[in-house]
Protein backbone atom coordinates (compact mmCIF):
# COMPACT_ATOMS: atom_id res chain seq x y z
CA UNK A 1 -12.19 14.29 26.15
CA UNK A 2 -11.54 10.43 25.99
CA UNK A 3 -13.57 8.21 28.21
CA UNK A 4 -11.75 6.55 31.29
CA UNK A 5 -13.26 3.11 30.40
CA UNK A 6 -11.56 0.76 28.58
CA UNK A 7 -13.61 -1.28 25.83
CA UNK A 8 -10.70 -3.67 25.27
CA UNK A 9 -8.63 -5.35 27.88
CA UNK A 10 -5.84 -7.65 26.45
CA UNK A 11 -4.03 -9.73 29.50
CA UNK A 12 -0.94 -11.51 28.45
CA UNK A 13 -1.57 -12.81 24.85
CA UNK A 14 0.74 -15.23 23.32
CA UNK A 15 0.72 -16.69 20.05
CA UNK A 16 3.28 -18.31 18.28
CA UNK A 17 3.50 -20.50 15.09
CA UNK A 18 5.81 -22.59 13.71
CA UNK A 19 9.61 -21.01 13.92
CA UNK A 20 7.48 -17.52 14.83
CA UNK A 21 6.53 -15.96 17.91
CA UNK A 22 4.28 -13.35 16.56
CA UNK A 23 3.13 -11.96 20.27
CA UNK A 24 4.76 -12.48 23.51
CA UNK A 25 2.58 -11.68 26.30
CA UNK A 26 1.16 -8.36 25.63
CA UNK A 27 -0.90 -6.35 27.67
CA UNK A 28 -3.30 -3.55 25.93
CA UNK A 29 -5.91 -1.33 27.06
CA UNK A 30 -8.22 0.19 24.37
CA UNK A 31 -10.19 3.30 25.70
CA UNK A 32 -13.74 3.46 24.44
CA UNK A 33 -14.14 6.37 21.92
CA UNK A 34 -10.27 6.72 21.53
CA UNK A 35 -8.24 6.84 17.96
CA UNK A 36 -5.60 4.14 19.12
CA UNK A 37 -2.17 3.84 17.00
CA UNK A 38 -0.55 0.94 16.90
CA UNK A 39 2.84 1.07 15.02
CA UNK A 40 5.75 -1.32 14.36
CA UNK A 41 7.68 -3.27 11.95
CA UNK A 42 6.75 -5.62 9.67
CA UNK A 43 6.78 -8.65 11.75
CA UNK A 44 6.24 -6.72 14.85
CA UNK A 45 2.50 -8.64 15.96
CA UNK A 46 0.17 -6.18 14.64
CA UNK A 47 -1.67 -8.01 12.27
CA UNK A 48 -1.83 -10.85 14.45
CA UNK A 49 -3.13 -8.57 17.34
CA UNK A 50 -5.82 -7.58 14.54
CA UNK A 51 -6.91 -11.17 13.88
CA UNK A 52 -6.93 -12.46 16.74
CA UNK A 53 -9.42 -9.08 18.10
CA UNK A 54 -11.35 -10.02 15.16
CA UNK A 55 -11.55 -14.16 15.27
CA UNK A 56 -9.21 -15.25 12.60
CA UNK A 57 -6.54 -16.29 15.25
CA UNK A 58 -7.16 -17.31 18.48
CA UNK A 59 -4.79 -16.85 21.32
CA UNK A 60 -2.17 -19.49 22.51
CA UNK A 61 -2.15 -17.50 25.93
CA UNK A 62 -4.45 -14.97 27.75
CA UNK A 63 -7.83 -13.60 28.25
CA UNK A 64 -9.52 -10.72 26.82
CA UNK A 65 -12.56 -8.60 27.70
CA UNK A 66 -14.77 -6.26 25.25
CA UNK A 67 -17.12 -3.84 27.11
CA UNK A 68 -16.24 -5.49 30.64
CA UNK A 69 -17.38 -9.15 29.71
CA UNK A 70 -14.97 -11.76 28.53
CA UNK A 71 -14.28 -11.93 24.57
CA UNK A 72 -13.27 -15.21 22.68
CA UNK A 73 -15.20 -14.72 18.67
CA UNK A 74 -14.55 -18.03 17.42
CA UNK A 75 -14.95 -16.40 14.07
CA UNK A 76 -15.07 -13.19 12.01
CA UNK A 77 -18.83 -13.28 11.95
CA UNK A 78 -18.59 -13.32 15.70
CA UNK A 79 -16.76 -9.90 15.41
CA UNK A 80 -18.90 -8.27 13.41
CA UNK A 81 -22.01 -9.33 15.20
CA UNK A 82 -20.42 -7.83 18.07
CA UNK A 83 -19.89 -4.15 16.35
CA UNK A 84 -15.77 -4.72 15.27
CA UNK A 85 -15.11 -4.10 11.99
CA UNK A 86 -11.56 -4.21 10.11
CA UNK A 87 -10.42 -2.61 6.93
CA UNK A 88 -7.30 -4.52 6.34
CA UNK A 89 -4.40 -3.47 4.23
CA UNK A 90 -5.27 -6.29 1.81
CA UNK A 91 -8.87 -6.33 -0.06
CA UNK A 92 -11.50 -9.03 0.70
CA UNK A 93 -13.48 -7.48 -2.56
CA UNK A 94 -15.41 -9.58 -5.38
CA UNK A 95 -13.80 -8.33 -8.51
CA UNK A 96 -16.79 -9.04 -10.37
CA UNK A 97 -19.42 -7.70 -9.04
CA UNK A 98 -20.08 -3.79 -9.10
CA UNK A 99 -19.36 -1.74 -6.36
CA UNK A 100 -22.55 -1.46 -4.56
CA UNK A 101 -22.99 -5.50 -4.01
CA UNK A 102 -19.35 -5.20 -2.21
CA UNK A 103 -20.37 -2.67 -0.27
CA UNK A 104 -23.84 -4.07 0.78
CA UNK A 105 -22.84 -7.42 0.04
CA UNK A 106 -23.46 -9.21 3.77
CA UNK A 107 -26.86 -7.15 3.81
CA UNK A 108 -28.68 -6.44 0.44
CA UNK A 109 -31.55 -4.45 0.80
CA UNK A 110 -34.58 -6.92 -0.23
CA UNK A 111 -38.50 -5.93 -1.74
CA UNK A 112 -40.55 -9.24 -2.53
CA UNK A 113 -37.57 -11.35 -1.89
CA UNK A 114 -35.94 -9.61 -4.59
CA UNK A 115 -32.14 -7.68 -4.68
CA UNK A 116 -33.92 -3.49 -4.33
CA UNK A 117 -31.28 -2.51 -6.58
CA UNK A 118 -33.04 1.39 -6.24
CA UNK A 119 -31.97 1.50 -2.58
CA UNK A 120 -29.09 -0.57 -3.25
CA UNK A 121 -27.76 2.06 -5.41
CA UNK A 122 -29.17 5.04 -3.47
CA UNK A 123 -27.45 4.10 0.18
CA UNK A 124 -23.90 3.10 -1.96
CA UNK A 125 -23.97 7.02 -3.70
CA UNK A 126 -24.50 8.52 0.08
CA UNK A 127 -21.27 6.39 1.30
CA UNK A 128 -19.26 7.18 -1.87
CA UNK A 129 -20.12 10.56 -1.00
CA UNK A 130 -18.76 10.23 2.37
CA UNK A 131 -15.81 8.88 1.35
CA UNK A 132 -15.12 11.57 -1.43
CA UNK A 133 -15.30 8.62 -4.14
CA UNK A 134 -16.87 9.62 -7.69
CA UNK A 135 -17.97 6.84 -9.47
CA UNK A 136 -20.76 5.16 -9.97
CA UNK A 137 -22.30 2.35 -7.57
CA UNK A 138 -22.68 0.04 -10.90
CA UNK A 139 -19.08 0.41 -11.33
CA UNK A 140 -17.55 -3.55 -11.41
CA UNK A 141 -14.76 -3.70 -8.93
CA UNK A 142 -12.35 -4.73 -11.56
CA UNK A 143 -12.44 -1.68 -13.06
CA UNK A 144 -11.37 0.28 -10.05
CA UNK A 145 -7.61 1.16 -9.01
CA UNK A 146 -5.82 -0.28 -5.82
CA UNK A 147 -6.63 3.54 -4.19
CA UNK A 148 -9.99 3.61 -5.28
CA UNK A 149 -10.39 0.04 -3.70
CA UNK A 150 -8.86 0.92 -0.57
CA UNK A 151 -12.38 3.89 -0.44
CA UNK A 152 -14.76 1.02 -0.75
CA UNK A 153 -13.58 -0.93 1.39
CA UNK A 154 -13.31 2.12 3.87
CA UNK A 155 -17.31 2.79 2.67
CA UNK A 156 -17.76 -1.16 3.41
CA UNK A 157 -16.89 -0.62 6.61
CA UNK A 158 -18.81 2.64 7.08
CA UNK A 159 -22.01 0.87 6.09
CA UNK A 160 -22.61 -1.30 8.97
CA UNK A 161 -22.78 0.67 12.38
CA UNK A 162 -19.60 -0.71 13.95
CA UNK A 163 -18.67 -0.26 17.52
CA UNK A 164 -15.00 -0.40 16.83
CA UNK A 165 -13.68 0.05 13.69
CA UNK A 166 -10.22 -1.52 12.77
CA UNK A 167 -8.28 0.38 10.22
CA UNK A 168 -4.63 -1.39 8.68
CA UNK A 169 -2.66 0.60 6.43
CA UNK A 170 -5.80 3.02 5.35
CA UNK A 171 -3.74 5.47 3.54
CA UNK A 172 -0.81 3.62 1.74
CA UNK A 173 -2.48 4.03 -1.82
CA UNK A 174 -4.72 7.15 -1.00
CA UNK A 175 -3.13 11.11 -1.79
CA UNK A 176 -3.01 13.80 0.37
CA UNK A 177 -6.86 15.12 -0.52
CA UNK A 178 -7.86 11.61 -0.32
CA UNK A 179 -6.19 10.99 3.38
CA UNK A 180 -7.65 14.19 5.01
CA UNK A 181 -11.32 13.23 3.72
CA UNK A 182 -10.30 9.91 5.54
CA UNK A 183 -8.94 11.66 8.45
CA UNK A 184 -12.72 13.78 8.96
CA UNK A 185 -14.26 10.54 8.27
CA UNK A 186 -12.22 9.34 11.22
CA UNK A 187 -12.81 12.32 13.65
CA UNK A 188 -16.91 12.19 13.09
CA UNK A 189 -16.72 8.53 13.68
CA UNK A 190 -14.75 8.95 16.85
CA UNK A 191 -17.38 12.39 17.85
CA UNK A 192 -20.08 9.78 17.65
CA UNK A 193 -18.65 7.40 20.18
CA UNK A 194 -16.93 4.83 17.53
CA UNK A 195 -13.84 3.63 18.93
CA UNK A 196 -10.85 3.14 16.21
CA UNK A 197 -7.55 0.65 16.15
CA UNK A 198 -5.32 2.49 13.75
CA UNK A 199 -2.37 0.67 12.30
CA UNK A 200 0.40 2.55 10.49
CA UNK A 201 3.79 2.96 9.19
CA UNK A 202 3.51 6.71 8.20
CA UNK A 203 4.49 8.11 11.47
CA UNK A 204 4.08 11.71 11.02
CA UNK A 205 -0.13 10.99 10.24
CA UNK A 206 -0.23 9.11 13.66
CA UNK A 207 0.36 12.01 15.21
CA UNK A 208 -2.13 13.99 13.18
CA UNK A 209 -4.50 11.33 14.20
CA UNK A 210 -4.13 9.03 16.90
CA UNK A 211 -5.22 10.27 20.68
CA UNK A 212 -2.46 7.49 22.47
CA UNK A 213 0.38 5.20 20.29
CA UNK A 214 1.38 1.67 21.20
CA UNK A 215 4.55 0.17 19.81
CA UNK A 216 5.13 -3.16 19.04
CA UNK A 217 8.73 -4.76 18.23
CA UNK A 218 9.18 -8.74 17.71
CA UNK A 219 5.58 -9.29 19.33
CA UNK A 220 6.04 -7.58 22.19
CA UNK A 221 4.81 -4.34 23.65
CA UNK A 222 7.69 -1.74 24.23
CA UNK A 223 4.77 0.56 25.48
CA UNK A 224 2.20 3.00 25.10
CA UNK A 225 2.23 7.02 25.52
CA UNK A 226 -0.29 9.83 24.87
CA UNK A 227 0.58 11.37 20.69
CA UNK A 228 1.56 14.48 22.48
CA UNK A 229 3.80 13.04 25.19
CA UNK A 230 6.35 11.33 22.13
CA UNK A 231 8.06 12.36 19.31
CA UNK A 232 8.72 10.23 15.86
CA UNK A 233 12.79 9.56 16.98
CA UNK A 234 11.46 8.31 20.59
CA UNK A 235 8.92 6.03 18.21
CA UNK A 236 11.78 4.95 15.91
CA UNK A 237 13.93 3.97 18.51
CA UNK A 238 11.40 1.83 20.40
CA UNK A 239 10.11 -0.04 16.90
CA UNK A 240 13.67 -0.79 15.75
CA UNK A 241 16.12 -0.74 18.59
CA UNK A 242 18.40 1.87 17.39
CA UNK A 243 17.87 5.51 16.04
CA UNK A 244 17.67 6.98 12.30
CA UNK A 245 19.28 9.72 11.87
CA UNK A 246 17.72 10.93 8.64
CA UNK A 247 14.63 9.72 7.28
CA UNK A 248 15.40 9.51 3.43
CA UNK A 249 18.72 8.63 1.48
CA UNK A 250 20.43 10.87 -0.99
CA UNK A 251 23.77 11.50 -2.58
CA UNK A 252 24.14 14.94 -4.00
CA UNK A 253 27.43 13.84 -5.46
CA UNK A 254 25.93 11.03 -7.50
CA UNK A 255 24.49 12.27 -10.79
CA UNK A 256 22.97 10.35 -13.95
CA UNK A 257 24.38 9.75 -17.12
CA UNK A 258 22.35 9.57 -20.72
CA UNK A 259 19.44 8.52 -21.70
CA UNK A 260 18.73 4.72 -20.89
CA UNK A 261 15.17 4.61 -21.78
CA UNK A 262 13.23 7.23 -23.47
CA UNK A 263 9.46 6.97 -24.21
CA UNK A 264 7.72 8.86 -27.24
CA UNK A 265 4.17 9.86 -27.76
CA UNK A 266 2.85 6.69 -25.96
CA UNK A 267 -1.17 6.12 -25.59
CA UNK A 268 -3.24 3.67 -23.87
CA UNK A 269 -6.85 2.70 -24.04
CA UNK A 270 -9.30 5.42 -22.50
CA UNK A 271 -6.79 8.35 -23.05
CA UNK A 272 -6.93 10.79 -25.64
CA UNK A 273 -3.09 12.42 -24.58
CA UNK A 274 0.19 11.38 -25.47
CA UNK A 275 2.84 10.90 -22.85
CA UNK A 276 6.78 11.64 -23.73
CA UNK A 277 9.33 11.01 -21.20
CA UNK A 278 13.16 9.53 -20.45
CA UNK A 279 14.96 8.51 -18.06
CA UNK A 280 18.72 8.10 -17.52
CA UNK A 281 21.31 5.76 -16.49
CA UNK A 282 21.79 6.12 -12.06
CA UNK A 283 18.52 8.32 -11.89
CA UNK A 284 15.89 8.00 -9.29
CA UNK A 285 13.02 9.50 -11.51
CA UNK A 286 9.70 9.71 -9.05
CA UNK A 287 5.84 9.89 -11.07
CA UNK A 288 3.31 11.85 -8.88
CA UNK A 289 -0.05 12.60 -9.47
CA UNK A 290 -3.72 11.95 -8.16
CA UNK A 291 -5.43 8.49 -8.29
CA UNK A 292 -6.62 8.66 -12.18
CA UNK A 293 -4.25 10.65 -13.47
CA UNK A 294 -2.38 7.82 -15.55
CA UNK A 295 0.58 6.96 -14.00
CA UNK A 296 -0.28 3.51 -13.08
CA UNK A 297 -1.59 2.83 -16.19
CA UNK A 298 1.63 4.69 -18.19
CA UNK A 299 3.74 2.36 -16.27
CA UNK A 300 1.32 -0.70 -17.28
CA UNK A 301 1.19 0.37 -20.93
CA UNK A 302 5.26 0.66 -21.14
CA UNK A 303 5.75 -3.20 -19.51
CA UNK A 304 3.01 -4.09 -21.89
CA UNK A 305 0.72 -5.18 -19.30
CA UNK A 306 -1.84 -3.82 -21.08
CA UNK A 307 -1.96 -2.48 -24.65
CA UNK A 308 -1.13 0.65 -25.99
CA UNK A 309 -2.37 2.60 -28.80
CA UNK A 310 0.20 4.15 -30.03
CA UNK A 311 3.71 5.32 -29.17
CA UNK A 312 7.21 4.09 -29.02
CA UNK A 313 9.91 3.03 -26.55
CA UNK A 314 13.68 3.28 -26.88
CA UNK A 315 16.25 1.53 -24.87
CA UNK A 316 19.86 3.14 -24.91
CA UNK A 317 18.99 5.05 -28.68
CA UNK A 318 17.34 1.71 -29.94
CA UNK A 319 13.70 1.16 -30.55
CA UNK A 320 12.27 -1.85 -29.06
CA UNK A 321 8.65 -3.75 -29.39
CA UNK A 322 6.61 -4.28 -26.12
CA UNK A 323 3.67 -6.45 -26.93
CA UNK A 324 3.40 -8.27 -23.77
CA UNK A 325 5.19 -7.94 -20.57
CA UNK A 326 7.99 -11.28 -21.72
CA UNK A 327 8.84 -8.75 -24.26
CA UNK A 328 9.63 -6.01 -21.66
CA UNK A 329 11.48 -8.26 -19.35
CA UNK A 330 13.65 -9.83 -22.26
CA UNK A 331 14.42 -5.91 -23.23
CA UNK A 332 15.64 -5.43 -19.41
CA UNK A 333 12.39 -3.83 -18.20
CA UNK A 334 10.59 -5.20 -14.93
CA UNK A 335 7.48 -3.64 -13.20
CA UNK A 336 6.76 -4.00 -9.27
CA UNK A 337 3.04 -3.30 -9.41
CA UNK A 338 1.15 -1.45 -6.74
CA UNK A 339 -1.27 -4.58 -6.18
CA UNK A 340 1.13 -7.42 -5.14
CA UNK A 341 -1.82 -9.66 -3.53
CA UNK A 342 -3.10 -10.50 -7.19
CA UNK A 343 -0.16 -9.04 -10.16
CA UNK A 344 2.81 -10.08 -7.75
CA UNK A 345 3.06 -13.00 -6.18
CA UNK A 346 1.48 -16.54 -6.22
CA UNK A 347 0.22 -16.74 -2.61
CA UNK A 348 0.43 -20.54 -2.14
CA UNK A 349 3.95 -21.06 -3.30
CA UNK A 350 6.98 -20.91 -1.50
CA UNK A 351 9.39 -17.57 -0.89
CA UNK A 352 11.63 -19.65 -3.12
CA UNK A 353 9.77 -20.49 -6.01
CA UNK A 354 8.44 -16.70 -6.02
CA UNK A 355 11.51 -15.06 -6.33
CA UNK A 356 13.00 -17.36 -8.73
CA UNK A 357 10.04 -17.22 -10.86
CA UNK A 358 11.35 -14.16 -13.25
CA UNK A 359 14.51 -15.87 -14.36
CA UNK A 360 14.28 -20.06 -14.30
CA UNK A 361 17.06 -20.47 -16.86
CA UNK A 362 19.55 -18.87 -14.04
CA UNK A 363 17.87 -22.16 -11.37
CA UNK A 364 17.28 -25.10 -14.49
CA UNK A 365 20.00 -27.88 -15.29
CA UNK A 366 19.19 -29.34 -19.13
CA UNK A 367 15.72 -27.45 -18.62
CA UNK A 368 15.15 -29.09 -15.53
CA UNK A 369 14.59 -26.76 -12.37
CA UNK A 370 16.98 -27.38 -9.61
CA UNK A 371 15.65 -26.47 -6.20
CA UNK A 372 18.84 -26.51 -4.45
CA UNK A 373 20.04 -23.92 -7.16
CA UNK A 374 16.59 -21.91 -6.30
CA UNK A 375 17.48 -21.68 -2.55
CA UNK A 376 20.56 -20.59 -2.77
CA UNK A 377 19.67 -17.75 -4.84
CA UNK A 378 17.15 -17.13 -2.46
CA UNK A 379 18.87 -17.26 0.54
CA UNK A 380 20.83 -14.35 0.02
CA UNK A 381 18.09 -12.05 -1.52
CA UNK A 382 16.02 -12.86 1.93
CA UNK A 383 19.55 -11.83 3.90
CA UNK A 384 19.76 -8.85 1.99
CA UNK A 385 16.28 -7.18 2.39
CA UNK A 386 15.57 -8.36 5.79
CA UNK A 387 12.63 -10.69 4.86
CA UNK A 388 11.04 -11.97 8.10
CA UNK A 389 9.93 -15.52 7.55
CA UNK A 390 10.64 -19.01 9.41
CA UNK A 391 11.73 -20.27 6.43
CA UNK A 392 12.13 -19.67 2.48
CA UNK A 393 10.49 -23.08 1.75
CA UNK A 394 7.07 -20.75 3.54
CA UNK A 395 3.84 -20.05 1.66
CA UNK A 396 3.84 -16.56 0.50
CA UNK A 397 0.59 -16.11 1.57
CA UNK A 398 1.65 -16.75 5.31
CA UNK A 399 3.99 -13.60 5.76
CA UNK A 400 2.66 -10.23 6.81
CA UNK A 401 1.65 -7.88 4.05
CA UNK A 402 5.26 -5.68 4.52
CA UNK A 403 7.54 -9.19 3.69
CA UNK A 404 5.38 -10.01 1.02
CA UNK A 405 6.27 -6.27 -0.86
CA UNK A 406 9.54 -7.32 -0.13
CA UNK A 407 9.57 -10.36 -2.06
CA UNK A 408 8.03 -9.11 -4.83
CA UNK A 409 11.19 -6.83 -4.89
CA UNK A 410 13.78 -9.72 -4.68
CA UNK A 411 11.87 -11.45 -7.46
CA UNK A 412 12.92 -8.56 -9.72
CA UNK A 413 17.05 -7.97 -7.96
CA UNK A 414 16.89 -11.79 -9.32
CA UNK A 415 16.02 -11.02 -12.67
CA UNK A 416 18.52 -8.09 -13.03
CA UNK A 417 17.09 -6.04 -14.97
CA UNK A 418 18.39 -2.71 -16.61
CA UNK A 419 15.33 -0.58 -15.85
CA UNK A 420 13.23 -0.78 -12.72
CA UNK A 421 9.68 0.82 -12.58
CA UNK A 422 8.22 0.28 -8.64
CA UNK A 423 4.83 0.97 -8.23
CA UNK A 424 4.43 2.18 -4.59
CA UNK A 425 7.21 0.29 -3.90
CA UNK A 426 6.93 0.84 0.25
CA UNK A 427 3.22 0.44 0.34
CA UNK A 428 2.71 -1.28 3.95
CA UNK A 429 6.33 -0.79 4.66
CA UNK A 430 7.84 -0.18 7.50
CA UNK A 431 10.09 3.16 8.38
CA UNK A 432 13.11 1.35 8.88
CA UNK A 433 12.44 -1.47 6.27
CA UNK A 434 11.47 1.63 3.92
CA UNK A 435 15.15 2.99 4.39
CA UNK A 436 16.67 -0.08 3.98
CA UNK A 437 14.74 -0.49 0.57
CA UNK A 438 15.25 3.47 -0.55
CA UNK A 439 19.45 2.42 0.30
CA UNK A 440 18.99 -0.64 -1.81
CA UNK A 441 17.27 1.56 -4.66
CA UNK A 442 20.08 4.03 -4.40
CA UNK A 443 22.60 1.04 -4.54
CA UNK A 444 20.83 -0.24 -8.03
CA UNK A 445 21.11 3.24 -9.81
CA UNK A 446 24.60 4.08 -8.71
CA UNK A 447 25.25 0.85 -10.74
CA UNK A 448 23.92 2.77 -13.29
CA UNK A 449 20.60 1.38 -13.84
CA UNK A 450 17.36 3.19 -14.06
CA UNK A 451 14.80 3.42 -11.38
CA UNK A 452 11.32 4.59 -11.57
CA UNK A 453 9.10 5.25 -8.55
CA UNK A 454 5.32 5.54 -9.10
CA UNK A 455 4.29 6.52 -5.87
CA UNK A 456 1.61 8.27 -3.20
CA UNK A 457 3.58 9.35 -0.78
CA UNK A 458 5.15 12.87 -1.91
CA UNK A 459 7.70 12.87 1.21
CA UNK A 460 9.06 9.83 0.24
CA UNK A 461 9.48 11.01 -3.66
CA UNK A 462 11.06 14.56 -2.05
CA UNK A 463 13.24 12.86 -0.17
CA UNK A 464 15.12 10.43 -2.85
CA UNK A 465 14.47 11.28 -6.49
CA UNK A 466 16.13 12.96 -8.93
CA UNK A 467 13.15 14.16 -10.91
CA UNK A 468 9.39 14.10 -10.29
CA UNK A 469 6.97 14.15 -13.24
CA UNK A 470 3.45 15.10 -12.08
CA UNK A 471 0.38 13.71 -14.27
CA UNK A 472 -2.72 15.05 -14.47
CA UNK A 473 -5.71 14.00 -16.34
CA UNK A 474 -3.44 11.59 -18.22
CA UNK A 475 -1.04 13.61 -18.88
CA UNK A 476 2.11 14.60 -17.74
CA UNK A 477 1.69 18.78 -16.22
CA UNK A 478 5.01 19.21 -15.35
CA UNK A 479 8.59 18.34 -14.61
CA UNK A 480 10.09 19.53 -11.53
CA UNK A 481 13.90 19.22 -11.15
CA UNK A 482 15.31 18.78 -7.71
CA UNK A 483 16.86 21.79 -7.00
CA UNK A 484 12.71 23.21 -7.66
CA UNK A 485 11.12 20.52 -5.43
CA UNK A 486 8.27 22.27 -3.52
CA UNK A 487 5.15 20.56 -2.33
CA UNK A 488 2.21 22.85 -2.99
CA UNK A 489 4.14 23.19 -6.54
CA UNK A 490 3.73 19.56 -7.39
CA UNK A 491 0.45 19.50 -5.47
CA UNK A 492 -0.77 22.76 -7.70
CA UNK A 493 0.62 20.83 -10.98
CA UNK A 494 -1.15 17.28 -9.71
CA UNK A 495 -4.26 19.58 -9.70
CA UNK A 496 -3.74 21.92 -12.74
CA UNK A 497 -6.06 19.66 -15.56
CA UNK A 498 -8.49 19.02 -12.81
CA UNK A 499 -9.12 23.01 -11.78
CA UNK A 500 -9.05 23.72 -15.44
CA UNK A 501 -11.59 21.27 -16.26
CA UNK A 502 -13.75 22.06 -13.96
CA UNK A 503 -13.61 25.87 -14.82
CA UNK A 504 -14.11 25.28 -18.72
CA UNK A 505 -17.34 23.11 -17.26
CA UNK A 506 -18.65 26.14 -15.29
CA UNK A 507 -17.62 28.98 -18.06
CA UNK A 508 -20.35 31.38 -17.88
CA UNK A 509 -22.65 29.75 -15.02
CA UNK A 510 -22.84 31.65 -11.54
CA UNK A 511 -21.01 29.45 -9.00
């Protein structure tokens, strides 16, 4: 039973920047002990919303009031001192230092004005534990994978005993078993009283989550129902302004031709398998699997962004060297990689420059660049995917986390490559941005290139692929052909090394 008081009151807020106006007087009550959902597209004003609750931004316009008194943080610290904490959809994390310094980093446990790395380490394995994270707390943050970041910062948050807890995108990296430990996590928070801001662009888990929905669209507030009282099409509708009739793209008619890339026997450092796999000229191959199982680091090992061990790659019947990833994009091979923040983009360089970046020689005169030759290649890529931004000659950085995917796909249409391998290429997408992109996908391999899709979200891989490999425990389990697709099937297959591994560890003990 939600309490009737509201711990947030928003009253008009405005805030615009240059060429933007990223919220237009919205109004927003925030019941105390509530799971709030707040959904819309990229662009819409959440993230501003969420920085402005949390002192990054301040408002242009407006008043609000936390627990009944008036609430102006003129910084982050002010947030957190006043029990609101966010877990944003991009990492604040220090790759290099282990796990449990990120975690305790704003509050190391001290004995004789010394780090106590013994309770430092014992406090970090109960919150890894709570998060359903096995690793250990001397881990280096480096080491760890974009899911297995997104847990620590969740544990981060978990550590400090926040009144509200802000949570952006929490499950665009994690897998099923992953999100419903993060959806408990959620409901014991909210059964002790913690109130949570839930941002998300996977509508079906608001429902599964959220207690009332707001929905934003070009900064303003279209409005806010009860989960029960409103249905994913009503949602739709309000966040884009017109209704979807089908949620993923896919043309039985079209089907692939040959083998355009086949891999043989390939092995990277750390695993002891070999992985064998093709795919073909127009198909729409998905790669499933649990965090760990290898498919990242397949992908990586194939674009030569890090080194294999052994194997070989063919390109239509021709064997090619990868030693580095120049050598993959020369051979027609380009890799969208799941963390865009720090492999994707430079942040404080213009839309322009970014997508351009893969191909100068198509925007250089005499080996001179030529910026008026770089915008006008860029115009139409920003036309064509719908990239929100004032302005192509703005900082990367600046855009919300949604546009920024989306130019790290134009900087690849630009190169025009032969083979396309996108590592959760919709992460922090929106539904209809995410439709528009699966279209665009669908347009690339009935020109008859080849399309991977490394990806999380086993809807999204149901809905448009051809094929789905599942790995497991670095190794591919299985291949299941569309006319098979079944999700406790791949599920069971994502699992199978896992269950078996854990049974040969328990042969002959009492369980």
């Amino acid at each position: 039973m939600l309490k009737e008081n509201n711990i947030f009151e928003l009253r008009h807020i405005s805030k615009i920047f240059p060429g933007v106006v990223a919220l237009d007087n919205v109004d927003l009550n925030i019941k105390e002990g509530e799971i709030h959902v707040i959904v819309g597209e990229n662009g819409a004003g959440k993230s501003s919303l969420i920085k402005i609750l949390c002192g990054i931004y301040f408002p242009d316009d407006g008043e609000i009031t936390y627990k009944g008194a008036p609430y102006a943080p003129s910084s982050p610290l002010d947030a957190i001192q006043a029990g609101i904490r966010v877990v944003y959809q991009e990492f604040n994390l220090l790759s290099y230092l282990s796990v449990a310094e990120n975690i305790f980093f704003e509050k190391l446990p001290q004995k004789a004005g010394l780090v106590d790395y013994g309770t430092l380490y014992r406090e970090t394995e109960k919150l890894l534990e709570t998060v359903g994270l096995k690793i250990s707390p001397r881990t280096p943050v480096e080491l760890l994978g974009v899911a297995q970041m997104q847990l620590i910062e969740i544990a981060k948050a978990l550590s400090s005993q926040s009144k509200v807890l802000i949570l952006d995108e929490p499950t665009a990296t994690l897998t099923s078993k992953e999100i419903r430990i993060l959806f408990q996590i959620i409901r014991n928070l909210k059964n002790n009283g913690v109130t949570i801001i839930y941002i998300s662009h996977r509508l079906q888990e608001t429902f599964e989550i959220g207690d009332r929905i707001t929905v934003l669209r070009n900064g303003s507030k279209m409005g806010t129902k009860p989960a029960k009282e409103i249905t994913i099409p009503e949602i739709v509708k309000m966040m884009v302004g017109r209704s979807m009739e089908k949620e993923y793209p896919f043309n039985d008619e079209f089907k692939p031709q040959g083998k355009l890339m086949e891999v043989q026997n390939l092995k990277y450092k750390g695993n002891q398998h070999a992985v064998s796999f093709f795919v073909r000229k127009g198909e729409m191959l998905g790669i499933s699997g649990l965090v760990g199982s290898g498919r990242t680091e397949t992908m990586r090992a194939i674009f030569g962004a890090d080194r294999k061990e052994g194997g070989r790659v063919f390109i239509k019947g021709e064997e090619i060297k990868i030693k580095n990833p120049r050598d993959a994009v020369r051979n027609g091979i380009c890799l969208l990689t799941e963390d865009r923040k720090n492999q994707g983009l430079i942040l404080d360089m213009p839309c322009f420059v970014n997508i351009t970046l893969t191909d100068l020689a198509r925007v250089s005169k005499s080996g001179l660049l030529q910026q008026m030759l770089e915008k006008q290649a860029t115009d139409g890529l920003v036309k064509e995917l719908g990239i929100k931004t004032p302005s192509i000659n703005q900082w990367v950085r600046n855009l919300s986390g949604g546009n920024q995917q989306k130019v790290v796909l134009a900087k690849w249409l630009f190169r025009d490559t032969d083979i396309l391998i996108f590592d959760e290429p919709t992460r922090g997408i929106d539904v209809g941005a995410k439709y528009e992109i699966h279209l665009l996908l669908w347009r690339l391999a009935a020109s008859g290139k080849g399309i991977i899709i490394v990806s999380s979200d086993l809807p999204e891989l149901l809905g448009i692929c051809h094929r789905i490999l599942v790995f497991s425990d670095g190794k591919i389990a299985g291949e299941v052909k569309r006319s098979e697709f079944d999700q406790e099937r791949i599920l069971s297959l994502a699992y199978k090394e896992y269950i078996q591994n854990t049974n040969e560890k328990y042969q002959g003990h009492e369980l």
